[in-house]
Every structure is written in structure tokens, then in C-alpha cells.
C-alpha atoms as a PDB file:
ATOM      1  CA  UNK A   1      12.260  35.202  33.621  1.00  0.00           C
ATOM      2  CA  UNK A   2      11.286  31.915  31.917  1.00  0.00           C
ATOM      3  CA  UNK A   3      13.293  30.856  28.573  1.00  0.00           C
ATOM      4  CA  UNK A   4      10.809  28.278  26.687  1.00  0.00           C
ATOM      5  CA  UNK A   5      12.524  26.347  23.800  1.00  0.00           C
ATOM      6  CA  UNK A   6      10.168  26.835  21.171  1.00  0.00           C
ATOM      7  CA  UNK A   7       9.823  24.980  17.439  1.00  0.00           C
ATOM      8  CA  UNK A   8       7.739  25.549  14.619  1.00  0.00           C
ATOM      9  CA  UNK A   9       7.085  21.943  12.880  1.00  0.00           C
ATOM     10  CA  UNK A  10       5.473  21.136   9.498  1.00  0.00           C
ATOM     11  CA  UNK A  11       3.636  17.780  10.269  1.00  0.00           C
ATOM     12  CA  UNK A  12       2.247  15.189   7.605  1.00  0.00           C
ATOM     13  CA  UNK A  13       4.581  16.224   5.395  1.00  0.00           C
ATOM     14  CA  UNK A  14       8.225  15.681   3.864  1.00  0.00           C
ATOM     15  CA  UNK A  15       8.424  19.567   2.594  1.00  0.00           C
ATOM     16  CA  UNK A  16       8.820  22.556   4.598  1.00  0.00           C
ATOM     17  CA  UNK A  17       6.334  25.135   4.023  1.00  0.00           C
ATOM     18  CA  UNK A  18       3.680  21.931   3.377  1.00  0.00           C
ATOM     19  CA  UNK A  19       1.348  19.612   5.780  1.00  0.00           C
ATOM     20  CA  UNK A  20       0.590  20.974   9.180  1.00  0.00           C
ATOM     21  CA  UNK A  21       2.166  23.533  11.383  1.00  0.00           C
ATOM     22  CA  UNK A  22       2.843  23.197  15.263  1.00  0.00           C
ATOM     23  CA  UNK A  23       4.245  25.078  18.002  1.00  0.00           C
ATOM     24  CA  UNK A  24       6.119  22.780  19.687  1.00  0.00           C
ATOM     25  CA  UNK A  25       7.516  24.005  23.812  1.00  0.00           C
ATOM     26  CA  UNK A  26       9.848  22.150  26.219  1.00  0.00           C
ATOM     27  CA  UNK A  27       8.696  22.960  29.301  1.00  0.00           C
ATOM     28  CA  UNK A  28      11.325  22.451  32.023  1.00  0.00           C
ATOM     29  CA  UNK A  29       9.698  24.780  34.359  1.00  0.00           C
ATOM     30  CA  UNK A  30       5.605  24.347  35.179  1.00  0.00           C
ATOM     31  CA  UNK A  31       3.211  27.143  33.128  1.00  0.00           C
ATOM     32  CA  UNK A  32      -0.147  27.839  34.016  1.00  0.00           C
ATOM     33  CA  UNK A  33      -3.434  27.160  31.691  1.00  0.00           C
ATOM     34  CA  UNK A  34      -3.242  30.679  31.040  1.00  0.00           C
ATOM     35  CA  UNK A  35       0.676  31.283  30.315  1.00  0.00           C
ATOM     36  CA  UNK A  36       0.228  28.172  28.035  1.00  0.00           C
ATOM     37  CA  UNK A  37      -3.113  29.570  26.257  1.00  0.00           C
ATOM     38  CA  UNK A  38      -1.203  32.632  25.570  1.00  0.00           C
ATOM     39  CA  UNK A  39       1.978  31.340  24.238  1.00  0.00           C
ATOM     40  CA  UNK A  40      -0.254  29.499  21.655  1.00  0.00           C
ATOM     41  CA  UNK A  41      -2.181  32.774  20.907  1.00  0.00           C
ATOM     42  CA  UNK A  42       1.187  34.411  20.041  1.00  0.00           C
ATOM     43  CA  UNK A  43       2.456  31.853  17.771  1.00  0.00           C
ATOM     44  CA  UNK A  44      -0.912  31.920  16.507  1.00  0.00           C
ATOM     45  CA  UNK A  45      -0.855  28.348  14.965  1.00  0.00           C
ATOM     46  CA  UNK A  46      -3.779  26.178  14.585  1.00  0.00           C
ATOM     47  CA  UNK A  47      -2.157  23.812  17.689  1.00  0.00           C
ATOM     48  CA  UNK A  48       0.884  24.522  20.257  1.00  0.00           C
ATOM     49  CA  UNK A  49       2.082  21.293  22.114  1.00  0.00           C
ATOM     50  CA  UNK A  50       3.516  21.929  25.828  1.00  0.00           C
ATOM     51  CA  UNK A  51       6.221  18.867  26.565  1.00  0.00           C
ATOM     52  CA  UNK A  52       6.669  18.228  30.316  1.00  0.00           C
ATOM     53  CA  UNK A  53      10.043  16.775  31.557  1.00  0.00           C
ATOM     54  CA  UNK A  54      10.842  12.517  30.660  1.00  0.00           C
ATOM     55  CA  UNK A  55       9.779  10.392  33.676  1.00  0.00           C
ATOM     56  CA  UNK A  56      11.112   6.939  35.130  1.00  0.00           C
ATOM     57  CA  UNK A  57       8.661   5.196  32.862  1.00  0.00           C
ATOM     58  CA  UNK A  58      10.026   6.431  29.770  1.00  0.00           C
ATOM     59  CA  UNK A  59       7.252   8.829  29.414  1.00  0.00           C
ATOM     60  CA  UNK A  60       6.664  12.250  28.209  1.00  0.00           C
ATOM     61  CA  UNK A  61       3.597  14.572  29.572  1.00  0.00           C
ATOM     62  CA  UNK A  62       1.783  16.381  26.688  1.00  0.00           C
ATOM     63  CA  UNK A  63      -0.505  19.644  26.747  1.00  0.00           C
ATOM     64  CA  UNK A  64      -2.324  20.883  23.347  1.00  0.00           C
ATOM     65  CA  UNK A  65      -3.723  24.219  23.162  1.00  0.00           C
ATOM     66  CA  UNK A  66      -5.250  25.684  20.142  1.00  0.00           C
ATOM     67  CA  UNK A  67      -5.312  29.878  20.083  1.00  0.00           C
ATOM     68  CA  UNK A  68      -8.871  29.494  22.041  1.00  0.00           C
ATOM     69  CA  UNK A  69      -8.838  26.590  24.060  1.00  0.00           C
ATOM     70  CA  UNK A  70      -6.832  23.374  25.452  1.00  0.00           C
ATOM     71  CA  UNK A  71      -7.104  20.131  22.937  1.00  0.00           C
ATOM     72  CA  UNK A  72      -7.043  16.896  24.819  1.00  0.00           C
ATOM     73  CA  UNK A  73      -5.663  15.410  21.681  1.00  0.00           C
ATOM     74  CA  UNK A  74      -4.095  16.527  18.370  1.00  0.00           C
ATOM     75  CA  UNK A  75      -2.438  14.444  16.328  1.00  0.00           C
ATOM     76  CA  UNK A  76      -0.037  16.846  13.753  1.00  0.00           C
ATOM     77  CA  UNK A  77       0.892  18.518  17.111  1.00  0.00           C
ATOM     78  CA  UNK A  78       2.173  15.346  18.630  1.00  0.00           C
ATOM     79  CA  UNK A  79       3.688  14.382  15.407  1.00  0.00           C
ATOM     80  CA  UNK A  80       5.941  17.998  15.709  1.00  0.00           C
ATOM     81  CA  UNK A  81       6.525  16.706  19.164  1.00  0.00           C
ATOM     82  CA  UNK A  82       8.231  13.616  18.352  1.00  0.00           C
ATOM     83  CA  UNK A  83      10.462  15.016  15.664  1.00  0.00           C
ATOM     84  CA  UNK A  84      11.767  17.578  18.211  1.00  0.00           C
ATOM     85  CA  UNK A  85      12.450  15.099  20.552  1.00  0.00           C
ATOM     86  CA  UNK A  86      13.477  12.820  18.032  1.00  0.00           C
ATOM     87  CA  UNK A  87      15.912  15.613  17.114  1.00  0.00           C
ATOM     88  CA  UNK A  88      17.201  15.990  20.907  1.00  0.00           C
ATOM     89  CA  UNK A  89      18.112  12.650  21.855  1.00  0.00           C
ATOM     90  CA  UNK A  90      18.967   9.489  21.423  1.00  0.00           C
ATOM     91  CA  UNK A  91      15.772   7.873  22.105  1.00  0.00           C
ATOM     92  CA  UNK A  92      14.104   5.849  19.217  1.00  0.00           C
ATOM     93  CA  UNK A  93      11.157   5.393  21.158  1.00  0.00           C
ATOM     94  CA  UNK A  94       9.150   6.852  23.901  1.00  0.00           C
ATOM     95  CA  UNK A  95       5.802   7.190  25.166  1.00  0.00           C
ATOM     96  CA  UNK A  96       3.785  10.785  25.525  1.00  0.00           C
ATOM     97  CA  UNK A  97       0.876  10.793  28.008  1.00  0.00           C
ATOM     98  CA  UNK A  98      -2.095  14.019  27.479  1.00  0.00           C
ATOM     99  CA  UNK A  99      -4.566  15.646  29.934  1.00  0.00           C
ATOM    100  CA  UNK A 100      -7.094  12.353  29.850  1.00  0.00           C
ATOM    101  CA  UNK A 101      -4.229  10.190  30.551  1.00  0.00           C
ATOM    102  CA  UNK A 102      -4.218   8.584  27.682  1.00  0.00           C
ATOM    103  CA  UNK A 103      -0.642   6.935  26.434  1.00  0.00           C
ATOM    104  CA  UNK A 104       0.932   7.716  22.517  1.00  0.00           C
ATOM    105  CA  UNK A 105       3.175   5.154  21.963  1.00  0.00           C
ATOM    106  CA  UNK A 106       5.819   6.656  19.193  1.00  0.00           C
ATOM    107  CA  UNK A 107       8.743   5.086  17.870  1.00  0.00           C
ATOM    108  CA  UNK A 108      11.320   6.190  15.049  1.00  0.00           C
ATOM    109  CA  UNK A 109      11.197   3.637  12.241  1.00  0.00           C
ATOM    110  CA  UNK A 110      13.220   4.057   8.823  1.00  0.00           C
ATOM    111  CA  UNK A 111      12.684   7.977   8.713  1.00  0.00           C
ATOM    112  CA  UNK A 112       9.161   8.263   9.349  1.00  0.00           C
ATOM    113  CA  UNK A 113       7.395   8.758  13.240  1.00  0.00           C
ATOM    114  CA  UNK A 114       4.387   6.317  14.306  1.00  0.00           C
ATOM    115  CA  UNK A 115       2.143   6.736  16.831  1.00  0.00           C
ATOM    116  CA  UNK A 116      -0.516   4.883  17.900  1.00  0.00           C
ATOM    117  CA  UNK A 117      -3.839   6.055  18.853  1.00  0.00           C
ATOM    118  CA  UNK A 118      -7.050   5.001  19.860  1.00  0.00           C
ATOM    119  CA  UNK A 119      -9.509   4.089  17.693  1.00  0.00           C
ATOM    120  CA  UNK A 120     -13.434   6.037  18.019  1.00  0.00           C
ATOM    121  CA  UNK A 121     -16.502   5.287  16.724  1.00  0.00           C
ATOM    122  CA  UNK A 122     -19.221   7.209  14.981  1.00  0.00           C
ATOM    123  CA  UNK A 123     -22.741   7.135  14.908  1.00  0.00           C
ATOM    124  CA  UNK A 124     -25.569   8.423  12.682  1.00  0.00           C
ATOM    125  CA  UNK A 125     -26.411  12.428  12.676  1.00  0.00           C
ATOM    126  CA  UNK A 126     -28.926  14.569  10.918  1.00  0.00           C
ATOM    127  CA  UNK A 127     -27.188  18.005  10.604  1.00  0.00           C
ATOM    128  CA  UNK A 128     -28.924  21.358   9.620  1.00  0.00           C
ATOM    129  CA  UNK A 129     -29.561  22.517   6.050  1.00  0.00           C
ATOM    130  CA  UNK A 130     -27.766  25.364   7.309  1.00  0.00           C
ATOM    131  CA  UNK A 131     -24.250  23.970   8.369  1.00  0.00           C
ATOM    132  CA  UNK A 132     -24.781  22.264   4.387  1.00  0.00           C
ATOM    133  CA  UNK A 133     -25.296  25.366   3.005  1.00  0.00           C
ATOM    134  CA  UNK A 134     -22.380  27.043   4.350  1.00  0.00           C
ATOM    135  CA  UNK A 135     -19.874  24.569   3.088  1.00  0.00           C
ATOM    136  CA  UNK A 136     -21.354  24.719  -0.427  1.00  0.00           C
ATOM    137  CA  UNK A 137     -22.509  21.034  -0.141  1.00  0.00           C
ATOM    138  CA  UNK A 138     -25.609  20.294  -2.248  1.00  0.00           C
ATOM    139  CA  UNK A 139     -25.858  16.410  -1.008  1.00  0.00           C
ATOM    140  CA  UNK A 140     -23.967  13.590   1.218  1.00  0.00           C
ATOM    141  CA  UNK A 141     -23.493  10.229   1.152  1.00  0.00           C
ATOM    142  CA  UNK A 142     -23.719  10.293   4.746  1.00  0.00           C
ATOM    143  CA  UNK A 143     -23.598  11.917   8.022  1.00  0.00           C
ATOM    144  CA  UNK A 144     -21.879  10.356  11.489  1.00  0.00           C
ATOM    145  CA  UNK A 145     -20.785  12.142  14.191  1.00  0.00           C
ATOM    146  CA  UNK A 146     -17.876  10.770  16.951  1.00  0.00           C
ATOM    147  CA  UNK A 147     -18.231  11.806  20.447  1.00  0.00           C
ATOM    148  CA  UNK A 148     -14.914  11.743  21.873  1.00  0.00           C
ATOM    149  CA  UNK A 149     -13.862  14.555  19.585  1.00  0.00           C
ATOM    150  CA  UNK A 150     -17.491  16.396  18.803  1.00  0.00           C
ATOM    151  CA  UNK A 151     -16.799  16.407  15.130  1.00  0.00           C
ATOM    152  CA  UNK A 152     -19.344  15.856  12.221  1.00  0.00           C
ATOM    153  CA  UNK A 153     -18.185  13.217   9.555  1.00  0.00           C
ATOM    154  CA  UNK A 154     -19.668  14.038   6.234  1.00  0.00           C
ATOM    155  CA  UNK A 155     -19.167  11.968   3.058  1.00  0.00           C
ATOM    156  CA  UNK A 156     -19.869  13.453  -0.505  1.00  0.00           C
ATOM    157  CA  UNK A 157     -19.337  12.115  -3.746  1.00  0.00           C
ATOM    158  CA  UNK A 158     -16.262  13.407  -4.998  1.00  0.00           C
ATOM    159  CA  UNK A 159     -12.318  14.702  -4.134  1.00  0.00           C
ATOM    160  CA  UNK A 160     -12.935  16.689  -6.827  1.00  0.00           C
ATOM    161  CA  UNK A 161     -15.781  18.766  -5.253  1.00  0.00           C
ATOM    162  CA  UNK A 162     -13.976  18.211  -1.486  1.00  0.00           C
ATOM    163  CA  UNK A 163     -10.988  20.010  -2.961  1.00  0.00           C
ATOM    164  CA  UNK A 164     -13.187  22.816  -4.363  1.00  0.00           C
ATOM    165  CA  UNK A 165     -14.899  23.268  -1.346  1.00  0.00           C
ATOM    166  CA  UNK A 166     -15.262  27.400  -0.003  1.00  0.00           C
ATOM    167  CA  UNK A 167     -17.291  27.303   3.206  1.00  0.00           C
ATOM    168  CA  UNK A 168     -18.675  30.892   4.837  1.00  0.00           C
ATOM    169  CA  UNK A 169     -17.308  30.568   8.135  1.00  0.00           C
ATOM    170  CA  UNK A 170     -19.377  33.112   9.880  1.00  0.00           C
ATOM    171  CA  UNK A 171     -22.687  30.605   8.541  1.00  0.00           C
ATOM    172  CA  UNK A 172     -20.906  27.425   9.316  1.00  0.00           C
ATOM    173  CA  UNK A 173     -20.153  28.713  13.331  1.00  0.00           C
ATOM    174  CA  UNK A 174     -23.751  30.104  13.489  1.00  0.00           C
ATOM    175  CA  UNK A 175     -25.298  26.914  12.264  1.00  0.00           C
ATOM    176  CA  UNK A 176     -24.413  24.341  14.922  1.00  0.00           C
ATOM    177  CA  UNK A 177     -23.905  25.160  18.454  1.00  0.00           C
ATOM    178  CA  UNK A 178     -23.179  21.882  19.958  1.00  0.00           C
ATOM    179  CA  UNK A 179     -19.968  20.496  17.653  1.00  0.00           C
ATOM    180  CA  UNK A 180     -16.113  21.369  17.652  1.00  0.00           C
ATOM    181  CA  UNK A 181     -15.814  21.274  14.138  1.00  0.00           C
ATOM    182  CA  UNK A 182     -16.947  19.099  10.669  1.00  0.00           C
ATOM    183  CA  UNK A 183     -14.658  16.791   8.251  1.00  0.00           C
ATOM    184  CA  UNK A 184     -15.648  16.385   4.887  1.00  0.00           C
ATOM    185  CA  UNK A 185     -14.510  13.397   3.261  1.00  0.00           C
ATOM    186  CA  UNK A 186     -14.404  11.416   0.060  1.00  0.00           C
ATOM    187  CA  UNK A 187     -12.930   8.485  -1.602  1.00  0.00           C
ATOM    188  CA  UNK A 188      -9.802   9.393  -3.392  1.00  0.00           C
ATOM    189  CA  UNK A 189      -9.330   9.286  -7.020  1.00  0.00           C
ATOM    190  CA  UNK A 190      -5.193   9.575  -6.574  1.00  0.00           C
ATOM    191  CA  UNK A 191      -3.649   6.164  -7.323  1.00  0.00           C
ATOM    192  CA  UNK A 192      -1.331   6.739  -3.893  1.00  0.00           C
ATOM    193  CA  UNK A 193      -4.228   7.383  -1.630  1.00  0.00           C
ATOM    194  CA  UNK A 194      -7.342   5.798  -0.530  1.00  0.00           C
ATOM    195  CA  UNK A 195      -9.421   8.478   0.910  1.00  0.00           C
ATOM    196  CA  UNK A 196      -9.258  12.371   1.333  1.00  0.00           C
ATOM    197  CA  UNK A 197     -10.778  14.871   3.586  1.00  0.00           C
ATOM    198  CA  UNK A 198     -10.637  18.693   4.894  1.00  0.00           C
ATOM    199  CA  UNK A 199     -11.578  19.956   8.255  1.00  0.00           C
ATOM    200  CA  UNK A 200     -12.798  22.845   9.468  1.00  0.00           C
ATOM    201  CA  UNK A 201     -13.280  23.930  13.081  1.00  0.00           C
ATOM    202  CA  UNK A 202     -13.943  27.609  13.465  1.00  0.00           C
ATOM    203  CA  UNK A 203     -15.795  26.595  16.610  1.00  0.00           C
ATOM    204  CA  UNK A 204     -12.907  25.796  18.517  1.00  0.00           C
ATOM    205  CA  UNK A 205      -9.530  27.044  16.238  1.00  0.00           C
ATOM    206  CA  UNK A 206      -8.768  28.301  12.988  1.00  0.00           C
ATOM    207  CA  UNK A 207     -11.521  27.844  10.260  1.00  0.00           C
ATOM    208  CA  UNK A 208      -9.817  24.578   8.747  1.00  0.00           C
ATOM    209  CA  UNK A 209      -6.888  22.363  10.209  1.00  0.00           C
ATOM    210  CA  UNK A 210      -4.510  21.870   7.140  1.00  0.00           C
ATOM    211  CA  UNK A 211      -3.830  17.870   7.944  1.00  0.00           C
ATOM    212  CA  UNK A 212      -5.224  16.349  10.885  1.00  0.00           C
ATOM    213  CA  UNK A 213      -4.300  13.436  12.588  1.00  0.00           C
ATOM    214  CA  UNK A 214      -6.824  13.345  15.407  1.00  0.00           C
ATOM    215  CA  UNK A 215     -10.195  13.073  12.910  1.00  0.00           C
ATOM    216  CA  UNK A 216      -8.319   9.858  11.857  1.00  0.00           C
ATOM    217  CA  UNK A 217      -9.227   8.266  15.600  1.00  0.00           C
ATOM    218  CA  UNK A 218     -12.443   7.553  13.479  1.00  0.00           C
ATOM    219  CA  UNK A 219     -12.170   8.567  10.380  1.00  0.00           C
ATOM    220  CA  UNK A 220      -9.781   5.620   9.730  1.00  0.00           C
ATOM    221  CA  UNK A 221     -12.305   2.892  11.208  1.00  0.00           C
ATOM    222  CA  UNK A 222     -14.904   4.901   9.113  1.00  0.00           C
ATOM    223  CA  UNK A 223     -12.896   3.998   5.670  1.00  0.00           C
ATOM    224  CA  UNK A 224     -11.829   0.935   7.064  1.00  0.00           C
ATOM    225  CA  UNK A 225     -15.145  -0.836   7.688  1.00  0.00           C
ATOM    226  CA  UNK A 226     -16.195   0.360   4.201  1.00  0.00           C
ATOM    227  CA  UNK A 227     -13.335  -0.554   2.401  1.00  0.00           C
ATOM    228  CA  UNK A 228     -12.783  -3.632   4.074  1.00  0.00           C
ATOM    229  CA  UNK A 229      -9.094  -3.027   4.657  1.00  0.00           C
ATOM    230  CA  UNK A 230      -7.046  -2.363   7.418  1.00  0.00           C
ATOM    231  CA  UNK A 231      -3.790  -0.755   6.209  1.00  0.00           C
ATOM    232  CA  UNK A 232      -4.831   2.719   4.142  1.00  0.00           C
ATOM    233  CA  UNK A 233      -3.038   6.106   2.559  1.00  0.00           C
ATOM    234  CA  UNK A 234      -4.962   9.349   3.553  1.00  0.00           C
ATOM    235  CA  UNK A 235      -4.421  12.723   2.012  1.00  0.00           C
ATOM    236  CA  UNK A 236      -6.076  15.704   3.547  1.00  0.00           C
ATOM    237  CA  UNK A 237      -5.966  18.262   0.574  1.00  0.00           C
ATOM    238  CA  UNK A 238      -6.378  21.803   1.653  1.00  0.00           C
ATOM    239  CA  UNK A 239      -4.108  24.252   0.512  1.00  0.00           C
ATOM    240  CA  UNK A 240      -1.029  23.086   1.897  1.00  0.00           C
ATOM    241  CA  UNK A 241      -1.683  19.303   1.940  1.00  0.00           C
ATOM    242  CA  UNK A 242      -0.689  16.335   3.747  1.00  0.00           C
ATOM    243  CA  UNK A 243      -0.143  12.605   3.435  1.00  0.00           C
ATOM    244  CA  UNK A 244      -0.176   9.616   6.384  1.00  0.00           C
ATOM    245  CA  UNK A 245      -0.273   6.281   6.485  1.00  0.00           C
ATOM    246  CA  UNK A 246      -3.311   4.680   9.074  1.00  0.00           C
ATOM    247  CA  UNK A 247      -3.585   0.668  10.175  1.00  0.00           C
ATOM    248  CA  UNK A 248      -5.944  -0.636  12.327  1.00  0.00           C
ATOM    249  CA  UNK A 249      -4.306  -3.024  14.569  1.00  0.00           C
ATOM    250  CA  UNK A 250      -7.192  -4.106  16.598  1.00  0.00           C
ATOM    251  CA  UNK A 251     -10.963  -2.888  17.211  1.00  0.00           C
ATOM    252  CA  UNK A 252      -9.072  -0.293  20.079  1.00  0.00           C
ATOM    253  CA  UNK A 253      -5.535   0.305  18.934  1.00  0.00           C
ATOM    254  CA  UNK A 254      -4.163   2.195  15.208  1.00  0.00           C
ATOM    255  CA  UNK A 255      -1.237   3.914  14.015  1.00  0.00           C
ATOM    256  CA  UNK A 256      -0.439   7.281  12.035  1.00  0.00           C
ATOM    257  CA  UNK A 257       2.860   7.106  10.608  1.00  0.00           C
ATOM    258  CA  UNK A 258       4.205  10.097   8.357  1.00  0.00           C
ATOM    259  CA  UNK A 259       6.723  12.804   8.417  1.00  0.00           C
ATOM    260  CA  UNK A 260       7.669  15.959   9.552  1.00  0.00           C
ATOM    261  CA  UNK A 261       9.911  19.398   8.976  1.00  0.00           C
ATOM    262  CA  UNK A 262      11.184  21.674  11.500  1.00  0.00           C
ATOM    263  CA  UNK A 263      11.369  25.052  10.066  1.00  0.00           C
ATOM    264  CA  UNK A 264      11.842  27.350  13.199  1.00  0.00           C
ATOM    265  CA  UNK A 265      13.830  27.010  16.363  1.00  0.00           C
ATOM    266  CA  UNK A 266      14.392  29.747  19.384  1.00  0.00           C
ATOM    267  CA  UNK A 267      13.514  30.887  22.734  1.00  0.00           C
ATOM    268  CA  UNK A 268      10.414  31.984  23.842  1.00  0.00           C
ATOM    269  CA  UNK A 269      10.913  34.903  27.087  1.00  0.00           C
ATOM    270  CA  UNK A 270       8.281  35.037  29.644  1.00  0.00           C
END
């Protein structure tokens, strides 16, 4: 019998019930793919993170799977991890490493976790009339698209229609074949934020992501190299809603810094 410590987390947020929820598992004992996948379809969350044991190095191996599928990389989920562990120890710092290898730097810094990512590109994308018509968008200001993560960036004109935005999921996953999901964005009209943006993904999750930290790898160079800035506020406002802070620090290094709630601890039996 296997006793997983198990969280539920509200991420990008400062509320409980708000932002982003994770599954969160300490894993002192190794799971397979499949024990993992299916612990994430029972919590049924958008993301469940799997947290290996802390090595010599100060350093924490990280596993993200949605209900359907491992995520390399998902940014509310590793923002649920840190608060756990954040929670558990002493540590004010520490350093979580995911299936590419790839090192999260996160520290604890007056109440709010940062973590630093890597910063992704985009380049120009037609998309199909049809993946436009399912999300009710009539025109955009432009169309990207970022490898790393296979997600369409599409600017339109307003927060105001983003916010009022009611896809048909069963069109939108019929009308591209090759993506993991699309993030709508526009500049904010909030005097605390800079930009705003949903994302939905019923390719490869749930049909939208409440907050999302991972579309910032390149959404936040995206705003950045328009705006000319490199500090900015986002808000992702779908139903629940979320808030971070991004800064580029250099043309391959940022950081997400925000907050997060836990709302649910116990034991998961295997």
C-alpha cells in the first residue's frame, strides 16, 4: 500500500476558491507514468504536480500530468508546488528540475513565490476560419504561434470582448489537429494590469486553464517587445481569475511571481 501526501492549491491568487487549482503529490516512493496519469484523472484538476525526493544539489524533481497526458511544464502547478514545500520546511529557496531537465529556480520573497522560467519565442501563423469561428472571434490583431509549447497566440481588440468570450469546444478541437491549445489575449483596460488573456486547451486538458503561467514563457516577451517594457502585471480573467507579476531579465531568463492558497490536504491510498 502506497500513502501519497496529496494538496489541492489555488495558484495566481491570494483567495481560496480563486486563480488556479493544482494537485500537488510528494512522492517518497517511485510511481509509474500510469499510477501518476491516474492519480491526476481522479483529482480531476486541470494539472497534478508529482514532487520527487530533495537531492544534494538542493534540487527538487518535478512531474506534471494533466487528466490526459504528462505536461513537461506548467507553471500554476509548480507555483502549488512551492507553497507546499514552502509550507514543509524551512527552505526559502530551492530549485525544481522537470522531465526536459530544465531547472525552476524559486525562492520565497516577502509573501509571494518567484520562479524563473525560460523565455520562448513566437512566430507568425495563419489559423483556420474554423478554429475563429468557434471562439466567437470576428477579427485579430494578430496570430503567432510558439513551438516549445504548441499553443496559438491570438490578439483581438478588446478585454472587454476576451472576457465575453464562449467558444464551442467540440468546433474548436475539430478545427486544428496539430496544436495543444490557443490563448487569446488583449491589452488590459484595468489600471493594475497591463495585459489579459484566457486559454483554452481541450486538445490536451480541460477546455480552458483558469490562470496559466506556462503561456507566459512567451506571452510575456510577446507584450514585452510591444510595450517596450520589461517588468509587467498580467491578469488572466476567466471565471475564477488570476493575477502575476512577469520581468524579463534577459533575452533567455524571466520570472512569475504571485501567490497561492492551499485549500485541501490528505492522503492519497494506492
Amino acid at each position: 500500500m502506497k500513502n501519497i501526501e496529496t494538496y489541492i492549491v489555488d495558484s495566481f491568487t491570494d483567495l481560496p476558491f480563486k486563480g488556479n487549482p493544482a494537485g500537488v503529490c510528494i512522492v517518497p516512493v517511485e510511481l509509474s507514468d500510469s499510477e501518476m496519469l491516474s492519480i491526476a484523472k481522479e483529482l480531476g484538476l486541470s494539472e497534478t504536480a508529482f514532487i520527487g525526493e530533495l537531492n544534494e544539489n538542493n534540487e527538487y524533481p518535478i512531474r506534471f500530468f494533466s487528466p490526459v497526458m504528462e505536461i513537461p511544464l506548467c507553471g500554476h502547478a509548480t507555483l502549488a508546488s512551492s507553497k507546499v514545500l514552502f509550507e514543509k520546511t524551512a527552505q526559502n529557496s530551492f530549485t525544481f528540475v522537470n522531465i526536459q531537465n530544465l531547472k525552476l529556480p524559486i525562492e520565497l520573497n516577502d509573501g509571494f513565490i518567484k520562479m524563473r522560467f525560460p523565455i520562448y519565442g513566437t512566430i507568425p501563423t495563419e489559423v483556420p476560419f474554423e478554429l475563429l469561428k468557434a471562439l466567437g472571434i470576428e477579427e485579430v490583431n494578430n496570430s503567432v504561434y510558439n513551438a516549445e509549447t504548441k499553443i496559438v497566440l491570438l490578439e483581438i481588440q478588446s478585454a472587454e470582448i476576451l472576457k465575453d468570450l464562449t467558444p464551442d469546444f467540440d468546433k474548436l478541437k475539430k478545427s486544428h489537429k496539430e496544436i495543444n491549445g490557443v490563448l487569446i489575449t488583449a491589452l488590459s483596460t484595468k489600471a493594475e494590469f497591463d495585459f489579459e488573456s484566457r486559454y483554452f486547451w481541450p486538445w490536451s486538458g480541460t477546455n480552458e486553464d483558469p490562470v496559466t503561467g506556462g503561456t507566459h514563457t512567451f506571452l510575456a516577451k510577446y507584450w514585452g517587445d510591444k510595450l517596450k517594457r520589461s517588468k509587467m502585471n498580467s491578469f488572466q480573467c476567466s471565471e475564477r481569475g488570476g493575477f502575476m507579476e512577469v520581468e524579463l531579465l534577459n533575452e533567455e531568463q524571466m520570472t512569475i511571481k504571485s501567490k497561492a492558497q492551499i485549500v485541501l490536504k490528505g492522503k492519497l491510498i494506492l
